[in-house]
Protein backbone atom coordinates (compact mmCIF):
# COMPACT_ATOMS: atom_id res chain seq x y z
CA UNK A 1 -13.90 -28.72 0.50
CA UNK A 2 -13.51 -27.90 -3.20
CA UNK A 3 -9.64 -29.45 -4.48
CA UNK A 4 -8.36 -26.89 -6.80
CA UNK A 5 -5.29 -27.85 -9.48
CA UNK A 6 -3.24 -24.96 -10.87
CA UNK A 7 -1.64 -26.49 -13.82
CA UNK A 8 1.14 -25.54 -16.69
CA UNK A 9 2.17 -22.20 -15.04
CA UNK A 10 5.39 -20.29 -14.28
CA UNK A 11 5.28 -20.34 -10.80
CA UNK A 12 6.95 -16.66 -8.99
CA UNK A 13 7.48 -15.95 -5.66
CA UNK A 14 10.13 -13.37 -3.76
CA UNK A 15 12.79 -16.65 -3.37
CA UNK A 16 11.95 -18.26 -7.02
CA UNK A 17 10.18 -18.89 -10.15
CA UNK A 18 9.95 -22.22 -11.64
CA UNK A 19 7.13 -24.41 -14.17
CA UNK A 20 5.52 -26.19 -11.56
CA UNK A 21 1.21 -27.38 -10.51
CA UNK A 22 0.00 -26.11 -7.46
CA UNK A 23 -2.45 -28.15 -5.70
CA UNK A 24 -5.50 -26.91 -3.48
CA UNK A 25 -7.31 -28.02 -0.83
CA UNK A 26 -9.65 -25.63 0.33
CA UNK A 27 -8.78 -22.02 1.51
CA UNK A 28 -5.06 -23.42 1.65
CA UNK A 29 -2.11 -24.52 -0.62
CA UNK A 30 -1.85 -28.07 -0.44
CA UNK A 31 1.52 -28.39 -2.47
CA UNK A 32 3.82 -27.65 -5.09
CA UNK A 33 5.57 -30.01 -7.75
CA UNK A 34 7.31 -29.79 -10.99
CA UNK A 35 5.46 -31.35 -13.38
CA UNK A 36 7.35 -34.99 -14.41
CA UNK A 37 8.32 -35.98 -10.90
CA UNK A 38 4.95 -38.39 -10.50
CA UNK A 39 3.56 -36.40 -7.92
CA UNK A 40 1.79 -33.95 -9.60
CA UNK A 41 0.23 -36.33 -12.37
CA UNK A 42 -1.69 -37.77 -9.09
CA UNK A 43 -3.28 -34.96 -7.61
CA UNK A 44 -7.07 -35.09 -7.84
CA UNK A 45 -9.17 -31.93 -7.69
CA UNK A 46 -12.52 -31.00 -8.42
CA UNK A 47 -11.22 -28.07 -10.41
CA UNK A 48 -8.41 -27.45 -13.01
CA UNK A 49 -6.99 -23.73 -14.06
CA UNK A 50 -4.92 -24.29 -17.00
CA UNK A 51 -1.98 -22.00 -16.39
CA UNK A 52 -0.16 -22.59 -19.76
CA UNK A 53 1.73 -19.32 -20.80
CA UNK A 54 0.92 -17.86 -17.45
CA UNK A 55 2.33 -16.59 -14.47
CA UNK A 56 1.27 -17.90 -11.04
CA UNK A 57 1.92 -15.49 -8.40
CA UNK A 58 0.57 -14.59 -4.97
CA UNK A 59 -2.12 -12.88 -4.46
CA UNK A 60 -0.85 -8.97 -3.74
CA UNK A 61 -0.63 -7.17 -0.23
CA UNK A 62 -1.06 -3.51 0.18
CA UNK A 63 0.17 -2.14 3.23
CA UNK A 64 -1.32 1.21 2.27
CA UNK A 65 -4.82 2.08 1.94
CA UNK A 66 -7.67 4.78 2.81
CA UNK A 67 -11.17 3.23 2.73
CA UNK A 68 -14.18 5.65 3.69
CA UNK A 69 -11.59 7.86 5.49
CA UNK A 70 -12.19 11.21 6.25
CA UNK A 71 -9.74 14.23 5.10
CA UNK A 72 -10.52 17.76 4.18
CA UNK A 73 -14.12 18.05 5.04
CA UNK A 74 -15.07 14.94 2.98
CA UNK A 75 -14.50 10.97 2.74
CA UNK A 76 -12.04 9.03 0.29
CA UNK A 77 -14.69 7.82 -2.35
CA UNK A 78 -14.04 4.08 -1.91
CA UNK A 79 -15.70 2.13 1.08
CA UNK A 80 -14.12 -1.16 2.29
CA UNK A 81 -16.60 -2.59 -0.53
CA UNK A 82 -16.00 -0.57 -4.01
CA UNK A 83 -12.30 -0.62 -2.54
CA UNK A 84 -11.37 -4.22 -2.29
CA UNK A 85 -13.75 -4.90 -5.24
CA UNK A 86 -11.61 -3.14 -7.18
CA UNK A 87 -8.49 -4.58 -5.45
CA UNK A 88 -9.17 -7.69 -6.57
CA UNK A 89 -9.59 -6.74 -10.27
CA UNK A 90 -6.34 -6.09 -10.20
CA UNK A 91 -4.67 -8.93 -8.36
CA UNK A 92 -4.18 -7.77 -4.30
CA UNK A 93 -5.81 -10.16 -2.17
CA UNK A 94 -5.36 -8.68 1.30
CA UNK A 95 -4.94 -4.94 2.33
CA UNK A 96 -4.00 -3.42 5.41
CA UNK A 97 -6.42 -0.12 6.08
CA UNK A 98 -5.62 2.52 8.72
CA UNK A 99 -7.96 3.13 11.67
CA UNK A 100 -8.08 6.42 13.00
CA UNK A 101 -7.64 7.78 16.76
CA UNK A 102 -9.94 10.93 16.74
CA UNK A 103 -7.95 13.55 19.27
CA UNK A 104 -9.78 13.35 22.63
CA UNK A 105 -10.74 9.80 21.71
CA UNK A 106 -8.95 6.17 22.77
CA UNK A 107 -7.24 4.06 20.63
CA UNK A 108 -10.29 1.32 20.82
CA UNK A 109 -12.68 4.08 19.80
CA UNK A 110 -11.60 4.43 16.58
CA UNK A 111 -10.80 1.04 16.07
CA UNK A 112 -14.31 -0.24 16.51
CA UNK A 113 -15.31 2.19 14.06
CA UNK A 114 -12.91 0.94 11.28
CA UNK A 115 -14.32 -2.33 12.53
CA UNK A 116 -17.90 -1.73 11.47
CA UNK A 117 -16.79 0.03 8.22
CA UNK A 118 -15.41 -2.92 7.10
CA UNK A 119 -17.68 -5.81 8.37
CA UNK A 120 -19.41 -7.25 5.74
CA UNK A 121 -17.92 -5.09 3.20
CA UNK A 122 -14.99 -6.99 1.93
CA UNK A 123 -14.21 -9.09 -0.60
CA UNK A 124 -10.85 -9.66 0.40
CA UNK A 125 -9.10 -10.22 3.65
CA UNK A 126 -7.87 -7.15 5.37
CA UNK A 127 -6.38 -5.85 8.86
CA UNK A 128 -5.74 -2.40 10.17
CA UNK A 129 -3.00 -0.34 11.31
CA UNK A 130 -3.56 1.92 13.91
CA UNK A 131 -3.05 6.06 13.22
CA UNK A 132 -2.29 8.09 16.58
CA UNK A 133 -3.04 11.27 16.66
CA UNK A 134 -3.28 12.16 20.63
CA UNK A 135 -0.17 10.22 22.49
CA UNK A 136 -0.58 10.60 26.10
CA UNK A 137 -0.45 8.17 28.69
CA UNK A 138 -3.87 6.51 28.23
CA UNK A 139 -3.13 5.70 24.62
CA UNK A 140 -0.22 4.59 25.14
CA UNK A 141 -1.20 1.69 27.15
CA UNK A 142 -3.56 0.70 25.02
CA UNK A 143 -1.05 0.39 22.07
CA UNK A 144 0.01 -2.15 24.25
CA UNK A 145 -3.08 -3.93 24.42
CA UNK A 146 -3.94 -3.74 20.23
CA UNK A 147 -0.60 -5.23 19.52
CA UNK A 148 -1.29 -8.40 21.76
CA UNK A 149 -5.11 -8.15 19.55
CA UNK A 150 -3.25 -8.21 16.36
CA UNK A 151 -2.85 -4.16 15.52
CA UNK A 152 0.86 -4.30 15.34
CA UNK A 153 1.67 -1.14 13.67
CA UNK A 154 1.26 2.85 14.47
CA UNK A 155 1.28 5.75 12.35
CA UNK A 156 2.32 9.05 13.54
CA UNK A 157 2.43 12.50 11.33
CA UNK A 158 4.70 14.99 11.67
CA UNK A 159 2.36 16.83 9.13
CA UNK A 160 -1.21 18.13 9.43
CA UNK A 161 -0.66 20.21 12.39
CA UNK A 162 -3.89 20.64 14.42
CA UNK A 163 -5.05 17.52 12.80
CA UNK A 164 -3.09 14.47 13.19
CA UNK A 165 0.39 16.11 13.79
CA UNK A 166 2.63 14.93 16.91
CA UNK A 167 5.28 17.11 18.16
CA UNK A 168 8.92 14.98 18.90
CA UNK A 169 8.11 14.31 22.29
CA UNK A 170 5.18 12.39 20.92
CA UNK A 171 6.75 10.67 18.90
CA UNK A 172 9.47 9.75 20.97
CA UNK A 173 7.27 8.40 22.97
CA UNK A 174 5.08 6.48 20.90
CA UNK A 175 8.96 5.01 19.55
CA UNK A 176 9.58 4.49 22.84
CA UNK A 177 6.31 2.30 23.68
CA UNK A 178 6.69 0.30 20.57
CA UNK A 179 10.51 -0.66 21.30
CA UNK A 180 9.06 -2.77 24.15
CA UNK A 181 5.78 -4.40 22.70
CA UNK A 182 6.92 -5.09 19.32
CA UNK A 183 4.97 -2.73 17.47
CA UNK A 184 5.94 -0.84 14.03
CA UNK A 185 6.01 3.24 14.17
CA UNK A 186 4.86 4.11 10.53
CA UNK A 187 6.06 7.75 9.75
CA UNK A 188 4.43 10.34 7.46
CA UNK A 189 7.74 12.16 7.16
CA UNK A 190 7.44 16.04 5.83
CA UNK A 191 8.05 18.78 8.53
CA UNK A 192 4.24 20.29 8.95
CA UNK A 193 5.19 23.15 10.31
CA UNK A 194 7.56 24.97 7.94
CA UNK A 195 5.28 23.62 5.39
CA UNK A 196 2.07 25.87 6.74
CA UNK A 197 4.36 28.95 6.64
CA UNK A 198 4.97 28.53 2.86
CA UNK A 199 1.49 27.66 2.76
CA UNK A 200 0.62 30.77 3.92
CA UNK A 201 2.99 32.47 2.01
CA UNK A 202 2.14 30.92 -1.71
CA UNK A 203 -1.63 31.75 -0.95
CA UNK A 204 -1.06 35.78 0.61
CA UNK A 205 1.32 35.78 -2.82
CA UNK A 206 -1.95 34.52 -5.46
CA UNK A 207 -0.16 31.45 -6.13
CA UNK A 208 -3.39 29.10 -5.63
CA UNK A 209 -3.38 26.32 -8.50
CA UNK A 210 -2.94 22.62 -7.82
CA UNK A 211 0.98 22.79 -8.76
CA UNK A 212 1.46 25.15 -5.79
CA UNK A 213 0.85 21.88 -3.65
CA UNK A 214 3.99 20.21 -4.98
CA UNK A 215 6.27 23.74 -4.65
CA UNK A 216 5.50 24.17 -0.55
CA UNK A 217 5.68 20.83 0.28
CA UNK A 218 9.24 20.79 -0.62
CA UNK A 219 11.80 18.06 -1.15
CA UNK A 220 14.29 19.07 1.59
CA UNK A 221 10.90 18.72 4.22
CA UNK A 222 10.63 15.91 3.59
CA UNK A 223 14.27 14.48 3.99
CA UNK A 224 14.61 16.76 6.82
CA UNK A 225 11.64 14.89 8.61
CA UNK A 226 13.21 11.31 7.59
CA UNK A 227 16.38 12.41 8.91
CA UNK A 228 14.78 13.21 12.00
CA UNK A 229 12.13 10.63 12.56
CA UNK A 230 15.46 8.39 12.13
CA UNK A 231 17.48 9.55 14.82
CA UNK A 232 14.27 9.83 17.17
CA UNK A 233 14.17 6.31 16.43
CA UNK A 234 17.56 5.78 17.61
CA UNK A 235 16.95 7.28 20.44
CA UNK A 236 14.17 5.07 21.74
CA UNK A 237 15.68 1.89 20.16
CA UNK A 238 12.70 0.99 18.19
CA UNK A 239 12.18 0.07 14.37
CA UNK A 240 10.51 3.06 11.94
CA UNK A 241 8.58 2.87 9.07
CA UNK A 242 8.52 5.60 6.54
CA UNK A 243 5.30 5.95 4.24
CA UNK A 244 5.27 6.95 1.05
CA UNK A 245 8.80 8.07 0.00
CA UNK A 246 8.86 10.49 -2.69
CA UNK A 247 12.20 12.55 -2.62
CA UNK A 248 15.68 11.59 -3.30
CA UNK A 249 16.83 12.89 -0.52
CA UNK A 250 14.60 11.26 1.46
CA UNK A 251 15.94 8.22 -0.12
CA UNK A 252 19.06 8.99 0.63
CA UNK A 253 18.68 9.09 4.45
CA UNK A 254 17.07 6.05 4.66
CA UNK A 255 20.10 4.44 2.29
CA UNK A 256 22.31 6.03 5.04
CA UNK A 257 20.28 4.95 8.10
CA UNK A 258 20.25 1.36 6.51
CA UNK A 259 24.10 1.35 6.17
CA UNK A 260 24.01 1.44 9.92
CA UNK A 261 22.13 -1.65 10.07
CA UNK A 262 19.42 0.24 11.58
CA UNK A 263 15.98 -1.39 11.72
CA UNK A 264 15.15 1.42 9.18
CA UNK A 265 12.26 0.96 6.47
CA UNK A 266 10.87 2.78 3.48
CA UNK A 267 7.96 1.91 1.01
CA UNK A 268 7.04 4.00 -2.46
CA UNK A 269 4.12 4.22 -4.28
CA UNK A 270 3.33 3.79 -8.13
CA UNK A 271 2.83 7.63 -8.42
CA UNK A 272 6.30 8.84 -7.60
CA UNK A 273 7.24 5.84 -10.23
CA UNK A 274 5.49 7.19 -12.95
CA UNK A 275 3.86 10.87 -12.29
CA UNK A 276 5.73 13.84 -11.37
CA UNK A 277 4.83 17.39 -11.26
CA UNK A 278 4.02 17.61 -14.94
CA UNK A 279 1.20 15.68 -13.81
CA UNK A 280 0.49 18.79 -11.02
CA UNK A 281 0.59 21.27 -13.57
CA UNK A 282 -2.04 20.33 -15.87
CA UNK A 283 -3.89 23.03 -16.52
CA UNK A 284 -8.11 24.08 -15.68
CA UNK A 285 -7.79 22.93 -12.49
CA UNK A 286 -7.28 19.23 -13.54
CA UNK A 287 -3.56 19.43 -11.99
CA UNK A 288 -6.06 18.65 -8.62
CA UNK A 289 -6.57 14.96 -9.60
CA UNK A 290 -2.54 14.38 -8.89
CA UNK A 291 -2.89 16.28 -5.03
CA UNK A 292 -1.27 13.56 -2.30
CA UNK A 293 0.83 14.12 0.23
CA UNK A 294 3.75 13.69 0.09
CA UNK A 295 3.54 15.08 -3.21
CA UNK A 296 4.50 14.12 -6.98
CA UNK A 297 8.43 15.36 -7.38
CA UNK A 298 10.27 16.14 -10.44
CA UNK A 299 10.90 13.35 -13.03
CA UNK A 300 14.31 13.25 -12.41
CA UNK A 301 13.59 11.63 -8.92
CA UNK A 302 12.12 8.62 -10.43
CA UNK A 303 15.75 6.89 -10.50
CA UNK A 304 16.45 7.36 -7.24
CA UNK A 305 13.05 5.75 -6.37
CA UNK A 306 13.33 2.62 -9.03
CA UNK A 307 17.59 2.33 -7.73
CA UNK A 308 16.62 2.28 -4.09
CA UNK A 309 14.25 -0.24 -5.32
CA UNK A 310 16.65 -2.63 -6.62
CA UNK A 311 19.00 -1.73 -3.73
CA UNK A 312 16.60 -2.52 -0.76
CA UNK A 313 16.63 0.71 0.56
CA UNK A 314 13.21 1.15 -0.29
CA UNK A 315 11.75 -2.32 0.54
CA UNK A 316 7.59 -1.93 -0.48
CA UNK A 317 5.46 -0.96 -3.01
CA UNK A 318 2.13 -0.03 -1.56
CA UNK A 319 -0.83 2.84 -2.80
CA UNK A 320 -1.70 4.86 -0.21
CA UNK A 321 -4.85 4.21 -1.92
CA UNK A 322 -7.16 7.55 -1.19
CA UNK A 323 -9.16 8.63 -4.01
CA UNK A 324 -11.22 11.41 -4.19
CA UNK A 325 -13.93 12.23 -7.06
CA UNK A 326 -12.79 15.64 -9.02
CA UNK A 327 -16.28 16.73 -9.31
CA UNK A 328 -17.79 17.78 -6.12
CA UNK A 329 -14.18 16.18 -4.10
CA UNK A 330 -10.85 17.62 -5.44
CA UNK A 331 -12.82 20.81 -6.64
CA UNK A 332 -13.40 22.20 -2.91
CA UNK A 333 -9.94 23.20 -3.34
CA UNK A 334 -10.49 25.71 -6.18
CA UNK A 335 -8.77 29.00 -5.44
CA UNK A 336 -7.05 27.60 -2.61
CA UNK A 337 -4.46 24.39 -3.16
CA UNK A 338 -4.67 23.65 0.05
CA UNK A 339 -8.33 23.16 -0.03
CA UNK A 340 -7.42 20.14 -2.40
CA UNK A 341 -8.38 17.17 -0.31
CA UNK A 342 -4.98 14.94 -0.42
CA UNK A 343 -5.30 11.55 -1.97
CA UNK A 344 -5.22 9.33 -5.48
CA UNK A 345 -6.80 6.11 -6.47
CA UNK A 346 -4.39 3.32 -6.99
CA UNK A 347 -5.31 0.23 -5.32
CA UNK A 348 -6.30 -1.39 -8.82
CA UNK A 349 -3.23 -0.73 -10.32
CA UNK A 350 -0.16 -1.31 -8.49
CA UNK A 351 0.53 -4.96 -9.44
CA UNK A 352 0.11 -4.10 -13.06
CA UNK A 353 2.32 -1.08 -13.01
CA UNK A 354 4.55 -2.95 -11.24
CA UNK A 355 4.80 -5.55 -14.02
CA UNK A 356 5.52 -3.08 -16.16
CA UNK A 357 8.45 -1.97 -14.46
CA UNK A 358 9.39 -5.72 -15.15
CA UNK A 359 8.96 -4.77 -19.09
CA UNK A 360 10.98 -1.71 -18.35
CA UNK A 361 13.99 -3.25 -17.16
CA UNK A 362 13.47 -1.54 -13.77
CA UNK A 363 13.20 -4.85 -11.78
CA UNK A 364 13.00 -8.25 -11.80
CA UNK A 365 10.35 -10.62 -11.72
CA UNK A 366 11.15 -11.87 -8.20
CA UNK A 367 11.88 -8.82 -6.81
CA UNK A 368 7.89 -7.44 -8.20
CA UNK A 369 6.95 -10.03 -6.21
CA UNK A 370 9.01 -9.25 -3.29
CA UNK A 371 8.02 -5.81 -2.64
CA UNK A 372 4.33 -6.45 -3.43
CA UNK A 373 3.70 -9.58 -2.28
CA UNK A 374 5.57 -11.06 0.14
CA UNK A 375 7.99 -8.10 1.68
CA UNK A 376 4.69 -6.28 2.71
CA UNK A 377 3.28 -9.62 4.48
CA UNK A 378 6.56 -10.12 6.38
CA UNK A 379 6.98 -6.55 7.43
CA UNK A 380 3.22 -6.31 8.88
CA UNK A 381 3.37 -9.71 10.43
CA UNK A 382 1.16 -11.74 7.42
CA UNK A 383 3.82 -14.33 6.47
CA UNK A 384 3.95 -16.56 5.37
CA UNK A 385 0.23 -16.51 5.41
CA UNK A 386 0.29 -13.85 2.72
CA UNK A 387 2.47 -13.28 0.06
CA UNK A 388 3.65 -16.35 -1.04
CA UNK A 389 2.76 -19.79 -2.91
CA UNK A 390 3.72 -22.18 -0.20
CA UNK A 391 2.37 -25.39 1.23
CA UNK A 392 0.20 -24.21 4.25
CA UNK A 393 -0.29 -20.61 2.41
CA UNK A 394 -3.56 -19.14 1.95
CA UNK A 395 -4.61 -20.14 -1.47
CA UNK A 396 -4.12 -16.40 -2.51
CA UNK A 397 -3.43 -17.01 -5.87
CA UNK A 398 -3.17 -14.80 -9.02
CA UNK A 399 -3.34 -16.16 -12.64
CA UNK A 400 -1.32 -13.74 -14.44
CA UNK A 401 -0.67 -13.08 -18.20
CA UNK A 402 2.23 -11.57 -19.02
CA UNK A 403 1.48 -10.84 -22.86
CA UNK A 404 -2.21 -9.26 -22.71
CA UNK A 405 -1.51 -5.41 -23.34
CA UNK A 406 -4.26 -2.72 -21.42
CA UNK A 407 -5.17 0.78 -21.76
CA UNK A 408 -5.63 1.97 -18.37
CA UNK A 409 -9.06 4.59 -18.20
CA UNK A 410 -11.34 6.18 -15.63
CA UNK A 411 -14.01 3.74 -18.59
CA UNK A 412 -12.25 0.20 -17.84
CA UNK A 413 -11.91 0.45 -13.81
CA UNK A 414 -13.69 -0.70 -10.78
CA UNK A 415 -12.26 1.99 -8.46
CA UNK A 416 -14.80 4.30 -7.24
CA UNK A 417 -13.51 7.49 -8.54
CA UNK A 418 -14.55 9.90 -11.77
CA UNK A 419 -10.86 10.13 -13.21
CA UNK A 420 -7.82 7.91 -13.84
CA UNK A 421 -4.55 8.85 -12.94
CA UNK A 422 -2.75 6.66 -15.27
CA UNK A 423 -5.52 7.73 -18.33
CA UNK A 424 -4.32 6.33 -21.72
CA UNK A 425 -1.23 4.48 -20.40
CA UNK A 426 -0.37 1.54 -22.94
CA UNK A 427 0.79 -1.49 -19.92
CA UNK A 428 1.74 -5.08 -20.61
CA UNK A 429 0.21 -7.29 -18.54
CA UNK A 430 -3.03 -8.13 -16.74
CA UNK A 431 -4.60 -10.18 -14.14
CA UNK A 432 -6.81 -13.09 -15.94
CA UNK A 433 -8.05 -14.99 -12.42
CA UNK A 434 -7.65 -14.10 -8.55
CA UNK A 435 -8.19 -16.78 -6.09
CA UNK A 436 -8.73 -15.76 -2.65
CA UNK A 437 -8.29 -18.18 -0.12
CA UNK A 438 -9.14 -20.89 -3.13
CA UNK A 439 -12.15 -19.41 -4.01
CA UNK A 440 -12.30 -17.38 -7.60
CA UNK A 441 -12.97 -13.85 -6.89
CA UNK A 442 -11.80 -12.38 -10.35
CA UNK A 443 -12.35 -15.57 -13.00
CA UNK A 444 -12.66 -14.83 -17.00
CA UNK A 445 -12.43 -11.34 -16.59
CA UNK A 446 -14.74 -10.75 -14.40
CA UNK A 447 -16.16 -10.79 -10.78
CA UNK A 448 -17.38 -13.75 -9.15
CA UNK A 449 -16.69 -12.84 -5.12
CA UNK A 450 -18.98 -11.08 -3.11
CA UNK A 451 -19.01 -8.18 -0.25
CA UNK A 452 -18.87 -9.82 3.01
CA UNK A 453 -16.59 -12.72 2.58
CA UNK A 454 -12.71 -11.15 3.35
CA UNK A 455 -11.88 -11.70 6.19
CA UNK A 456 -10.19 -9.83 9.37
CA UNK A 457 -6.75 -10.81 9.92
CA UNK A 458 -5.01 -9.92 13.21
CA UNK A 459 -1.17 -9.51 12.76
CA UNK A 460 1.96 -10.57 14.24
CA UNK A 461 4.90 -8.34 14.63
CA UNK A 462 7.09 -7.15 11.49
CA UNK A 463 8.93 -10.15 10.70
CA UNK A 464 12.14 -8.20 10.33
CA UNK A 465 13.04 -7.58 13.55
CA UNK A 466 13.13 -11.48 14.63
């Protein structure tokens, strides 16, 4: 087995950041030492990455992403193979997809077919959550059996009605279920049903264009759906989950739930961060490439997001990486917003933007890490496997420089999508090499891994609720 030596680098992880080699040995991290202490100065390895003016960080872990998954009439335009190319291009070494439970199908069903999607595909490692859309008693035995297989976590909707929607007995149930076999209920939080009715409404009214999407799907829905997916989950005694926060006052429920010490958690996404409905309203139709649910806010959101943040009452950073092409994709939705299928690209992007909000001022170096490395791994039951740089670790490693400035395009990335949503944004920072389980998969600017050689991970339970 090839003996790798990381040498010269600023070593950052979620607990600390210090100059110090990293040695190794194989797929795994053999050890850690300041340089000077003797130990270090006798590794031997095979191989030698001069870090020198670099960051060494751990490879990223999005809890959030959409390969080949099928919304609106159509499929999100990356497969488990452009996806976690691109993935690695931009630093995240493991992802954790969603399966999907097809109403009148089992639990199993659908995970065999996320299965096959993704075997032989990736080029990172990867694992699945598990989306329910038909609780009854048949699936909810089997949750049962996919968290002792390594499917630890379950997301329910209370949008999308007639599609993947669950009514509160549902979910209560589902809560219920996972309070006794350890799973995590993930919760796309917006109320589904008032939002059809203004659906309705804005489209018998003419009001049709992209930046209608943002108007129905309003912010108070989507605070009133945290504030009740909450106490549901207070009621069956089990942890929650909420995907993609967007609003303040969704923010704000989780702060208050969190006060509690409930065993309440929230993720964001770089969108919210940096778009808003500015982004919605571009004009000639183009307002369609920023369509995700829940949708881009007003700017003046964006604090609340980056404070709760800091605060840790939003604990992850993930993508809810679902990109759709605007030609022949986004445009079915032409005359009708709701038409629009519901997803943007991101999974390229997040640890860069992220260390940009490091530029900013926004956060910390540490904390970056934290909520994209190794908070993700520990709340879906990958740590510390994933998401740090350890002794024992997967050798997961990123070689990051801190100084190289980008121009982020629809020309430059891997992602498998016609547009950009960041297109022309001036970032500092940018992955140089990505090691995945010690072997280069991103080296000199360019790709050297391969479809086929990620690797399935089955999960423990979120580590939060030891």
């Amino acid at each position: 087995m090839t003996r790798t030596l990381i040498h010269g680098g600023l070593v950052i992880t979620a607990a600390d950041e210090v100059h110090a080699d990293v040695l190794i040995d194989g797929d795994r991290i053999a050890a850690v030492a300041t340089p000077g202490n003797g130990l270090a100065e006798s590794w031997a390895a095979e191989r030698t990455i001069d870090a020198t003016g670099r960051y060494v960080i751990p490879g990223g872990v999005d809890g959030h992403t959409h390969m080949d998954f099928p919304f609106g009439g159509t499929f999100s335009s990356d497969d488990f193979e452009t996806g976690t190319r691109a993935a690695a291009w931009g630093g995240t070494t493991t992802i954790v997809d969603f399966a999907v439970q097809k109403k009148g199908s089992a639990l199993r069903e659908g995970l065999d077919q996320w299965h096959a999607k993704a075997e032989g595909r990736c080029s990172i490692d990867y694992a699945f959550h598990m989306i329910l859309s038909d609780v009854h008693d048949g699936t909810l035995k089997e949750m049962d059996l996919l968290v002792d297989e390594g499917v630890t976590s379950f997301k329910l909707f209370m949008a999308y009605p007639g599609v993947f929607y669950s009514d509160d007995g549902q979910i209560l149930r589902a809560m219920q279920r996972s309070a006794g076999n350890g799973g995590l209920v993930m919760m796309h939080a917006e109320n589904g049903i008032a939002i059809d009715v203004l659906v309705e409404q804005a489209l018998a009214e003419g009001r049709t264009d992209p930046r209608y999407h943002g108007e129905v799907r309003r912010e108070l829905l989507e605070a009133e759906a945290t504030h009740r997916a909450i106490q549901l989950a207070r009621v069956a005694g089990s942890p929650l989950y909420v995907v993609h926060v967007s609003a303040e006052q969704a923010v704000a429920e989780l702060a208050a739930a969190r006060d509690r010490d409930l065993p309440v958690f929230g993720e964001t996404c770089p969108q919210y961060l940096y778009l808003s409905v500015d982004d919605l309203a571009e004009p000639d139709f183009h307002g369609a490439k920023y369509v995700c649910s829940t949708p881009l806010r007003p700017r003046e959101h964006q604090a609340a997001l980056w404070s709760g943040l800091r605060t840790n009452d939003l604990q992850v950073v993930s993508t809810d990486h679902c990109p759709f092409c605007f030609t022949g994709q986004k445009e079915l939705g032409r005359g009708d917003f709701s038409k629009i299928p519901n997803g943007m690209p991101g999974v390229e992007h997040r640890m860069d933007l992220l260390h940009q909000a490091v530029v900013d001022g926004h956060l910390t170096r540490r904390r970056w890490i934290d909520i994209a490395c190794a908070t993700p791994a520990r709340m879906f039951g990958l740590y510390p496997r994933k998401g740090t740089i350890a002794p024992g670790a997967d050798a997961d490693v990123v070689i990051y420089d801190p100084a190289a400035e980008q121009t982020l395009s629809a020309e430059t990335h891997h992602m498998n999508v016609d547009y950009s949503a960041y297109e022309g944004r001036r970032i500092t920072g940018r992955v140089e090499t990505v090691l995945s389980r010690g072997e280069p998969v991103i080296e000199g600017h360019g790709y050297t891994g391969r479809a086929g050689r990620g690797r399935y991970v089955p999960r423990g339970i979120c580590q939060f609720l030891n």
